[in-house]
N, C-alpha and C. Protein backbone atom coordinates (compact mmCIF):
# COMPACT_ATOMS: atom_id res chain seq x y z
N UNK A 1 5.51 24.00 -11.20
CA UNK A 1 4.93 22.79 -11.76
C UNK A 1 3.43 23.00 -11.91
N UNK A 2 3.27 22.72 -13.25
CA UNK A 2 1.66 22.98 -12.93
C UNK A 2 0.88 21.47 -13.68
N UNK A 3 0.77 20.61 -12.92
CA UNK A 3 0.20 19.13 -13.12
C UNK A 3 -0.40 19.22 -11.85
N UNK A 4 -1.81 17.67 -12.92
CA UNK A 4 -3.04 17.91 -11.72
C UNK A 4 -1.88 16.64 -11.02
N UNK A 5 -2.81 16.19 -9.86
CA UNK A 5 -2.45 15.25 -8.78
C UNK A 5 -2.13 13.54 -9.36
N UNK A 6 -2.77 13.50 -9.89
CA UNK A 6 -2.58 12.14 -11.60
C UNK A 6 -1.75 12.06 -12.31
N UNK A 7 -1.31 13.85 -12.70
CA UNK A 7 0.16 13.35 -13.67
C UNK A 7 1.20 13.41 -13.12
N UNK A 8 1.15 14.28 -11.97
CA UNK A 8 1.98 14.04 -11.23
C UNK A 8 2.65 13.10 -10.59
N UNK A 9 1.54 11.83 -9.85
CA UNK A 9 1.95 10.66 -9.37
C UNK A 9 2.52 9.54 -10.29
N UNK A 10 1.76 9.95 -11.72
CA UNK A 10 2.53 9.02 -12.73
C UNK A 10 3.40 8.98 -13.43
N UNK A 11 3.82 10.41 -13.64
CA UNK A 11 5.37 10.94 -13.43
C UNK A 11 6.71 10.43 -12.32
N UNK A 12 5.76 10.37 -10.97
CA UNK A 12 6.59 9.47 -10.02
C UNK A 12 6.71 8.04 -10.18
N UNK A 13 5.57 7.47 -10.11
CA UNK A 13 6.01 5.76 -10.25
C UNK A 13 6.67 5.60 -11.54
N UNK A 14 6.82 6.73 -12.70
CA UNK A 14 7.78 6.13 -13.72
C UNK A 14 9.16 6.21 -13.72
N UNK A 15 9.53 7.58 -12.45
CA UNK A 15 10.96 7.72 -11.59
C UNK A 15 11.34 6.51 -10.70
N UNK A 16 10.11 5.91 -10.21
CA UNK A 16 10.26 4.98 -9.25
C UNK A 16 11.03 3.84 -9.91
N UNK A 17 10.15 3.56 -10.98
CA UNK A 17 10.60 1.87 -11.62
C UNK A 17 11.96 2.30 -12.02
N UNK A 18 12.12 3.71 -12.48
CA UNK A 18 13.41 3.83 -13.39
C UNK A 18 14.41 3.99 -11.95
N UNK A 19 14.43 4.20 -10.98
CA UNK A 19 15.43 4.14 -9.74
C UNK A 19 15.46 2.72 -9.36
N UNK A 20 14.31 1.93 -8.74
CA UNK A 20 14.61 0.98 -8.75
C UNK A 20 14.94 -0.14 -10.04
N UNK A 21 15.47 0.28 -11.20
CA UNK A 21 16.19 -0.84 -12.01
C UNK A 21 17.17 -1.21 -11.77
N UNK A 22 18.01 -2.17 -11.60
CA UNK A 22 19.44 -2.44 -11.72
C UNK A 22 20.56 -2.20 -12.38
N UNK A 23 19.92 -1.47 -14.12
CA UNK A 23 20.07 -1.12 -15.02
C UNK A 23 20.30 0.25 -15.22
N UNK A 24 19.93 1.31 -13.92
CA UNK A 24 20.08 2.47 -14.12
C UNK A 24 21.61 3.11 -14.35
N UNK A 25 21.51 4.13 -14.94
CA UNK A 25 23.02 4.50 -14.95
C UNK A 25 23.67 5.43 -13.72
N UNK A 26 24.33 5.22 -13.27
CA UNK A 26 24.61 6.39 -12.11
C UNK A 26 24.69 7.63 -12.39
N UNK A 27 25.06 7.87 -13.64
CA UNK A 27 25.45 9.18 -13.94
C UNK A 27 23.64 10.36 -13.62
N UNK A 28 22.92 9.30 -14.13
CA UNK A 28 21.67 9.55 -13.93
C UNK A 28 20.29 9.59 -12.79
N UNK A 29 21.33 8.81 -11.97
CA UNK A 29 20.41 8.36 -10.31
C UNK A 29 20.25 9.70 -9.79
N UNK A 30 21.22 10.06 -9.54
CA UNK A 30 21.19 11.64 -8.64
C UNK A 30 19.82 12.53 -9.17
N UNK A 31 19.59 12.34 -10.72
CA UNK A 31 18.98 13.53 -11.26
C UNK A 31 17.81 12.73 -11.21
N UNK A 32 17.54 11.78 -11.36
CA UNK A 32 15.65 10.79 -10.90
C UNK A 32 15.46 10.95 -9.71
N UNK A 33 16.97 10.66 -8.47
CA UNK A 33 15.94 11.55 -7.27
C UNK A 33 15.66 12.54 -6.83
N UNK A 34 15.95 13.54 -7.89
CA UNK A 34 15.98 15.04 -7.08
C UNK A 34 14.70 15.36 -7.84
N UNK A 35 14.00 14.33 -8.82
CA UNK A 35 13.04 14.97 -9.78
C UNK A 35 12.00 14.02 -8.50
N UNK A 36 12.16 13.03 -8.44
CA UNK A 36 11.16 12.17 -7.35
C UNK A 36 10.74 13.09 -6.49
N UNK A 37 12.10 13.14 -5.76
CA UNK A 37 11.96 14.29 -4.56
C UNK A 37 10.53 15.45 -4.82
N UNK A 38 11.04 16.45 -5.81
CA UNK A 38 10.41 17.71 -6.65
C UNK A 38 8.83 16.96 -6.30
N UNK A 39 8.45 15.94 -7.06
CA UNK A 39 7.17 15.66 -7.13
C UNK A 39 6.56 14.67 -6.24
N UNK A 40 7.08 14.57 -5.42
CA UNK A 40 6.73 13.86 -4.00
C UNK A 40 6.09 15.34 -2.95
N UNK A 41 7.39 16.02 -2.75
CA UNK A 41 6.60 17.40 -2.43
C UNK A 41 5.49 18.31 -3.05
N UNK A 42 5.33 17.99 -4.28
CA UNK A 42 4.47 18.36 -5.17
C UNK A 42 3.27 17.81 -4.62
N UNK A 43 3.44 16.39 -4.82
CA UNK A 43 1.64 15.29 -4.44
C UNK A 43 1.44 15.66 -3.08
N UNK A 44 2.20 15.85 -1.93
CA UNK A 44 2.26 16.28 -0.59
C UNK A 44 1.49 17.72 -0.76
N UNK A 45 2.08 18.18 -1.43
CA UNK A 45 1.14 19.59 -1.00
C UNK A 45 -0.06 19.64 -1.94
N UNK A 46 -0.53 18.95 -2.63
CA UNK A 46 -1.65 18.90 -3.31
C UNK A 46 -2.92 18.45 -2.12
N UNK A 47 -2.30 17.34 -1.87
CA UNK A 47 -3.02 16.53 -1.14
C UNK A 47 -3.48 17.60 -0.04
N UNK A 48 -2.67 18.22 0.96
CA UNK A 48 -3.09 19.04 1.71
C UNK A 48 -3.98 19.88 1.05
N UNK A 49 -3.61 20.40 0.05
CA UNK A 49 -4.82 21.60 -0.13
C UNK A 49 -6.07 21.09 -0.53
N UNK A 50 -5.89 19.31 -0.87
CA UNK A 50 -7.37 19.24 -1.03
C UNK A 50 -8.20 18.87 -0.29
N UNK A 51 -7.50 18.36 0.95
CA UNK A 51 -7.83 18.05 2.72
C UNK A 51 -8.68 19.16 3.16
N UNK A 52 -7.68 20.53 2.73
CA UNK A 52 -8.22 21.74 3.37
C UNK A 52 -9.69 21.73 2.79
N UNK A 53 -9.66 21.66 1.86
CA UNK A 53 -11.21 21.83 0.77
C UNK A 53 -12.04 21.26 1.13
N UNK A 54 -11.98 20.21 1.35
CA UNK A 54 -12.76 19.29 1.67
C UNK A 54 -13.22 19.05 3.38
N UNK A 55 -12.20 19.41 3.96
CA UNK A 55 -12.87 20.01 5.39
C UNK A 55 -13.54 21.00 5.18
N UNK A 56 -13.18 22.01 5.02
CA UNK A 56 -13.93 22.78 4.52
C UNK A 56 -15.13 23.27 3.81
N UNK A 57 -15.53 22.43 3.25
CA UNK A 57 -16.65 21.39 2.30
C UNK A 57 -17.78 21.32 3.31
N UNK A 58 -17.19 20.10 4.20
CA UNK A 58 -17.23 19.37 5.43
C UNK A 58 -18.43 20.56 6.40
N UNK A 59 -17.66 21.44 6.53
CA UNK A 59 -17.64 22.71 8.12
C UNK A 59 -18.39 23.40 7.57
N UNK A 60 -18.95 23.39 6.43
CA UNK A 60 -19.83 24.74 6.31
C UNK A 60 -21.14 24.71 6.71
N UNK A 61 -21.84 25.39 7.56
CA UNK A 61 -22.96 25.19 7.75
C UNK A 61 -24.22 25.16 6.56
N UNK A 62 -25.34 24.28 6.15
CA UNK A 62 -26.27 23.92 5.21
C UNK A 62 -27.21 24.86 6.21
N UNK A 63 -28.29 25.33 5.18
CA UNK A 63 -29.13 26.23 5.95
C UNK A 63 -30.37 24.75 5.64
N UNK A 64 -30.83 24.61 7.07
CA UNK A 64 -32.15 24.02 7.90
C UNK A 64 -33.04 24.00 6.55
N UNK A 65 -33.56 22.83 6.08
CA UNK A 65 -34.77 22.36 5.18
C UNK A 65 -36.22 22.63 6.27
N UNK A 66 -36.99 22.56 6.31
CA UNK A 66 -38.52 23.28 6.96
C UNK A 66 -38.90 21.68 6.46
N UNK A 67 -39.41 21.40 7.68
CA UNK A 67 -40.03 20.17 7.80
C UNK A 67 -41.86 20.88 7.64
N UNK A 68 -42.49 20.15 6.37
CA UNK A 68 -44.11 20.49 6.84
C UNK A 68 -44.77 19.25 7.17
């Protein structure tokens, strides 16, 4: 999969509304949650790697400004 973190999630809430309809077809439920699923783990591991970054970001030491 190669989507940023945005199309991804909006890809999901449009699985979402379409699972939760009343209207859905069964033949079709199975295959919206295995795609949910897909991009739920998708936003999950995005998210981590951008945690990592951003700690990381975070931890790096800035070299000392000289006060005159």
């Amino acid at each position: 999969m190669n989507l940023t973190y945005n199309e991804a999630y909006q890809k999901l809430s449009k699985l979402v509304d379409q699972i939760e309809d009343d209207k859905i077809q069964l033949d079709t439920l199975a295959d919206k949650v295995k795609q949910a699923k897909e991009l739920i783990d998708y936003c999950e591991t995005k998210l981590r790697f951008i945690d990592n970054d951003v700690t990381a970001a975070l931890s790096e030491k800035k070299p000392k400004k000289k006060i005159k």
